[in-house]
Protein backbone atom coordinates (compact mmCIF):
# COMPACT_ATOMS: atom_id res chain seq x y z
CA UNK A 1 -2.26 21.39 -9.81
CA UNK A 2 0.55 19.18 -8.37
CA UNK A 3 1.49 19.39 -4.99
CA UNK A 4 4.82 17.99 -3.84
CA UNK A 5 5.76 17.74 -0.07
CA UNK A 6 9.18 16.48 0.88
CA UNK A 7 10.98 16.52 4.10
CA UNK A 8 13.23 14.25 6.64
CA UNK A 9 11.38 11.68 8.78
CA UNK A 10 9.43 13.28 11.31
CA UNK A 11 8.56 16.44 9.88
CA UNK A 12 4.92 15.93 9.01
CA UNK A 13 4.25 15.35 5.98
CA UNK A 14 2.10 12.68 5.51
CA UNK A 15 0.10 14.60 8.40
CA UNK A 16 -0.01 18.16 6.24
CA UNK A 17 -1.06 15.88 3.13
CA UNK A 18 -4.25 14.07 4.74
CA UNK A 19 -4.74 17.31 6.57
CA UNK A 20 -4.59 19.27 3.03
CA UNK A 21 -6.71 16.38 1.67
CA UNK A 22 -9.50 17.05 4.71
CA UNK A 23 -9.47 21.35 3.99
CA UNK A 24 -9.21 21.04 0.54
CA UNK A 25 -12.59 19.59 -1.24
CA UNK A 26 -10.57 18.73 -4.60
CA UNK A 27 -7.54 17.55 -3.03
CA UNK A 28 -6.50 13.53 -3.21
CA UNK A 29 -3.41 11.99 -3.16
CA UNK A 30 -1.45 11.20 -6.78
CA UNK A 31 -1.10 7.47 -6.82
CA UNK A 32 2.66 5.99 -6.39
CA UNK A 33 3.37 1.87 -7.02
CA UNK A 34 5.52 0.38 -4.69
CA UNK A 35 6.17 -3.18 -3.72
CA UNK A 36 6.13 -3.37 -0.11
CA UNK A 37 2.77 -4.33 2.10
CA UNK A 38 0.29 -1.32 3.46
CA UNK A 39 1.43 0.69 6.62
CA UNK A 40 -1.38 1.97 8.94
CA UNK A 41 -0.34 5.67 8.17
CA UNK A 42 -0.87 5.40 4.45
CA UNK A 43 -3.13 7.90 2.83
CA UNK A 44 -6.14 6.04 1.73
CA UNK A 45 -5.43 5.75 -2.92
CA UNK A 46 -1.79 7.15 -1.96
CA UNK A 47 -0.19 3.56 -3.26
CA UNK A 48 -1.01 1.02 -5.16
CA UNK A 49 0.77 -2.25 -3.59
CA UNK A 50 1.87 -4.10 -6.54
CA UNK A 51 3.97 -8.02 -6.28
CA UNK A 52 7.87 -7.18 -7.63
CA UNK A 53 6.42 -8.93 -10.90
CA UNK A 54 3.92 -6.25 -11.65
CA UNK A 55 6.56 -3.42 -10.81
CA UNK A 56 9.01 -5.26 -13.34
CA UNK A 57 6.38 -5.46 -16.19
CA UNK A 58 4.58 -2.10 -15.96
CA UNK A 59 9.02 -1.08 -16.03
CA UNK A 60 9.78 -2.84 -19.00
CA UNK A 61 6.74 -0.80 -20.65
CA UNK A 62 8.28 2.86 -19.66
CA UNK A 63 5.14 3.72 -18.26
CA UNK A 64 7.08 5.04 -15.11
CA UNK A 65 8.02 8.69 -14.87
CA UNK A 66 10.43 7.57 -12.19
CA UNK A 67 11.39 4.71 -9.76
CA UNK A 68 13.27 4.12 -6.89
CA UNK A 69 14.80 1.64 -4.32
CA UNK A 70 14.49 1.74 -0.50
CA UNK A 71 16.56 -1.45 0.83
CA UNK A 72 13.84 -4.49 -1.05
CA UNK A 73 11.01 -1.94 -1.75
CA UNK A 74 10.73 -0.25 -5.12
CA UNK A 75 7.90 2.97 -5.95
CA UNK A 76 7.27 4.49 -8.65
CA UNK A 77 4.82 6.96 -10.41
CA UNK A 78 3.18 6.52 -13.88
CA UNK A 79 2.99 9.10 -16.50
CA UNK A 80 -0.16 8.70 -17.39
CA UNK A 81 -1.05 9.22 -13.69
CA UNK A 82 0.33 13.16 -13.67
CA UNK A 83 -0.65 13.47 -17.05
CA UNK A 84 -3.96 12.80 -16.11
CA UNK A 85 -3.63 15.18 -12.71
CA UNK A 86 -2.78 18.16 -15.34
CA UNK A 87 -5.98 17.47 -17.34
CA UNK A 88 -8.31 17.36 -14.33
CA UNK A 89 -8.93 21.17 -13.95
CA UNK A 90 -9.08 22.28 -11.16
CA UNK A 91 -8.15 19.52 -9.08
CA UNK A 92 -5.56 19.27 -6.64
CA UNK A 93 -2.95 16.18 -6.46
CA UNK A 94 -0.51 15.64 -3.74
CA UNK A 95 2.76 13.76 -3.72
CA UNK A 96 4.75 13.05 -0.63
CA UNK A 97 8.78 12.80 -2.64
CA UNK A 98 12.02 12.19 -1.28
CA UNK A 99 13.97 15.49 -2.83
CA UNK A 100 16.07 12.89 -5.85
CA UNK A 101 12.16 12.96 -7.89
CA UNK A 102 11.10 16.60 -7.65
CA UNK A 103 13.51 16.96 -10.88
CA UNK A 104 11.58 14.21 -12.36
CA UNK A 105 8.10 15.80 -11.53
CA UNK A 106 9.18 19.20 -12.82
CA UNK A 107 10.97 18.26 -16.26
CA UNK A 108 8.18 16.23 -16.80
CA UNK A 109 5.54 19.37 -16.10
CA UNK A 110 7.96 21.36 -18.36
CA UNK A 111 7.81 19.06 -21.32
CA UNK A 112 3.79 19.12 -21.18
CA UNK A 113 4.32 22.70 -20.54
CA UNK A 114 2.69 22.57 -17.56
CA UNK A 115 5.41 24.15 -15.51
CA UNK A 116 3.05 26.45 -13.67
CA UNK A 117 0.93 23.64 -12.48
CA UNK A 118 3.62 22.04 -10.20
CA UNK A 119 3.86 23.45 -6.56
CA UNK A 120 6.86 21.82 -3.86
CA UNK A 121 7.33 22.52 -0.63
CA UNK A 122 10.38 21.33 1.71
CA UNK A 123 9.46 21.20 5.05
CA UNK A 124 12.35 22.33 7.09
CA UNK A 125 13.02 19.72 10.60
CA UNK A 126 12.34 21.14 13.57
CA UNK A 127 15.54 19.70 15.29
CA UNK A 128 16.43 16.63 16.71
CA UNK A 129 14.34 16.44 19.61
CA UNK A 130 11.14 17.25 18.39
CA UNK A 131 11.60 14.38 15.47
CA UNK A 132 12.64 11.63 17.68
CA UNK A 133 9.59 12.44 20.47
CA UNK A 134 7.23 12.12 17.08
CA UNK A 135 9.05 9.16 15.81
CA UNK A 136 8.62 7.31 18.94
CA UNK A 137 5.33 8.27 19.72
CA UNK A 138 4.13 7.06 16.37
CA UNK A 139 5.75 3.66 17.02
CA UNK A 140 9.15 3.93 15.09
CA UNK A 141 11.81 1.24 16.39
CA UNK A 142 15.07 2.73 17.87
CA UNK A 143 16.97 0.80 14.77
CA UNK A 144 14.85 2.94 12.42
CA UNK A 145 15.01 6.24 14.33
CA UNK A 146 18.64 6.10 14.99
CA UNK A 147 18.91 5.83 10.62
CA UNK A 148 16.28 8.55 10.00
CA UNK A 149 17.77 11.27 12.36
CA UNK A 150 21.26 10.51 10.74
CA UNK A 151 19.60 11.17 7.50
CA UNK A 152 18.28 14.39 8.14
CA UNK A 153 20.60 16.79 7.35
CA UNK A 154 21.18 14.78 4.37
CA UNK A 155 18.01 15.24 3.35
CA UNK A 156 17.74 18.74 3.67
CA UNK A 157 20.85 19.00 1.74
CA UNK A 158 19.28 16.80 -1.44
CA UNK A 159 16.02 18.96 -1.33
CA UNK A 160 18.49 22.43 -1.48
CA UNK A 161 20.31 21.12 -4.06
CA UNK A 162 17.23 19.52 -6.05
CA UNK A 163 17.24 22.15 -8.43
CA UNK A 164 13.86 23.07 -8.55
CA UNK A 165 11.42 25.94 -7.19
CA UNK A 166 10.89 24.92 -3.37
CA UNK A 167 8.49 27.01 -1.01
CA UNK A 168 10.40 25.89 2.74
CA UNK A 169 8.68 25.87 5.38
CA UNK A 170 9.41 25.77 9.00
CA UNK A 171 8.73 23.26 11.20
CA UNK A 172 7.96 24.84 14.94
CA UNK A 173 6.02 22.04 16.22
CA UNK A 174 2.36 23.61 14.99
CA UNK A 175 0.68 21.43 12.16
CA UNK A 176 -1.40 24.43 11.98
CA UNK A 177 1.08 26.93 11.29
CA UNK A 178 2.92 24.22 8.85
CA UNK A 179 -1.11 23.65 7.03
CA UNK A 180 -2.20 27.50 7.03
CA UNK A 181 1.33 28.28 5.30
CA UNK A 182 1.13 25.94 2.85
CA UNK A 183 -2.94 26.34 1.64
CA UNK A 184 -1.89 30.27 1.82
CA UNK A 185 1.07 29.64 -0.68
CA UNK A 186 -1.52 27.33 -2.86
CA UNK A 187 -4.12 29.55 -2.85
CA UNK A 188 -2.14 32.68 -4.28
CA UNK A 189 -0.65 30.25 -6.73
């Protein structure tokens, strides 16, 4: 199974992933590519960190299911990386997405007919407040923050419109709440 988590800055989900990862004994993360160097709050196999060369050649091959551009930085997922998530049975693999590649994720699923293997959550902000206290306190500049709480209700907007299945759920400050909602949705999956 697939597990997609998207969301605005702030909202936790790189904390619900490595928190699924800890509760969840065949949970790891499905491996993007992107160019840019390691951050401390990367999920240990969540990226490979690839030179803009690599990125351009492993491109040129298709072997992408999608790719995208963040200012210099590029990511991407392979294929053959999902395809081999579907043929792992009973394995868990979870993708932290901005809302533009769950359509990716799911046509792909659908064309392997594997559409009942893909499971996405949006997880709703919890208002402005809330996300710039966490931004701050996990060392965000005030450049960065101003751009990511501008973007919010954007992003919200992109994951409603996404046009695929998304379970939402709240954000009311509890990463338990947030955690227990989400294994309870993957369990009766």
């Amino acid at each position: 199974m697939i597990i997609t988590l998207t969301g605005a800055s702030g909202t936790g989900k790189t904390t619900i992933a490595r928190t699924l990862m800890e509760r969840l004994p065949n949970a790891l993360p499905l491996m993007s590519y992107t160019t840019r160097s390691p951050r401390p709050n990367d999920l240990p196999g969540d990226f490979s960190f690839i030179s803009k060369q690599e990125f351009d050649e492993i491109a040129s091959r298709d072997e992408f299911l999608w790719t995208a551009r963040v200012g210099d930085t590029r990511y991407a997922t392979k294929k053959e990386d999902l395809k081999q998530a579907f043929a792992d049975e009973g394995a868990v693999r979870v993708m932290i997405l901005v809302p533009e590649r769950l359509p990716n994720v799911h046509a792909f699923a659908k064309a392997l007919g594997m559409s009942n293997h893909v499971l996405s959550f949006a997880i709703a902000s919890p208002g402005t407040d809330i996300l710039l206290k966490r931004m701050r306190e996990r060392g965000d500049d005030e450049i960065a923050i101003e751009k990511r709480i501008a973007a919010t209700a954007d992003f919200e907007e992109k994951a409603r419109t996404a046009g695929v299945p998304l379970v939402w759920i709240q954000d009311e400050g509890d990463l338990d709440k947030k955690v227990s909602a989400v294994l309870r949705r993957i369990k009766s999956s």
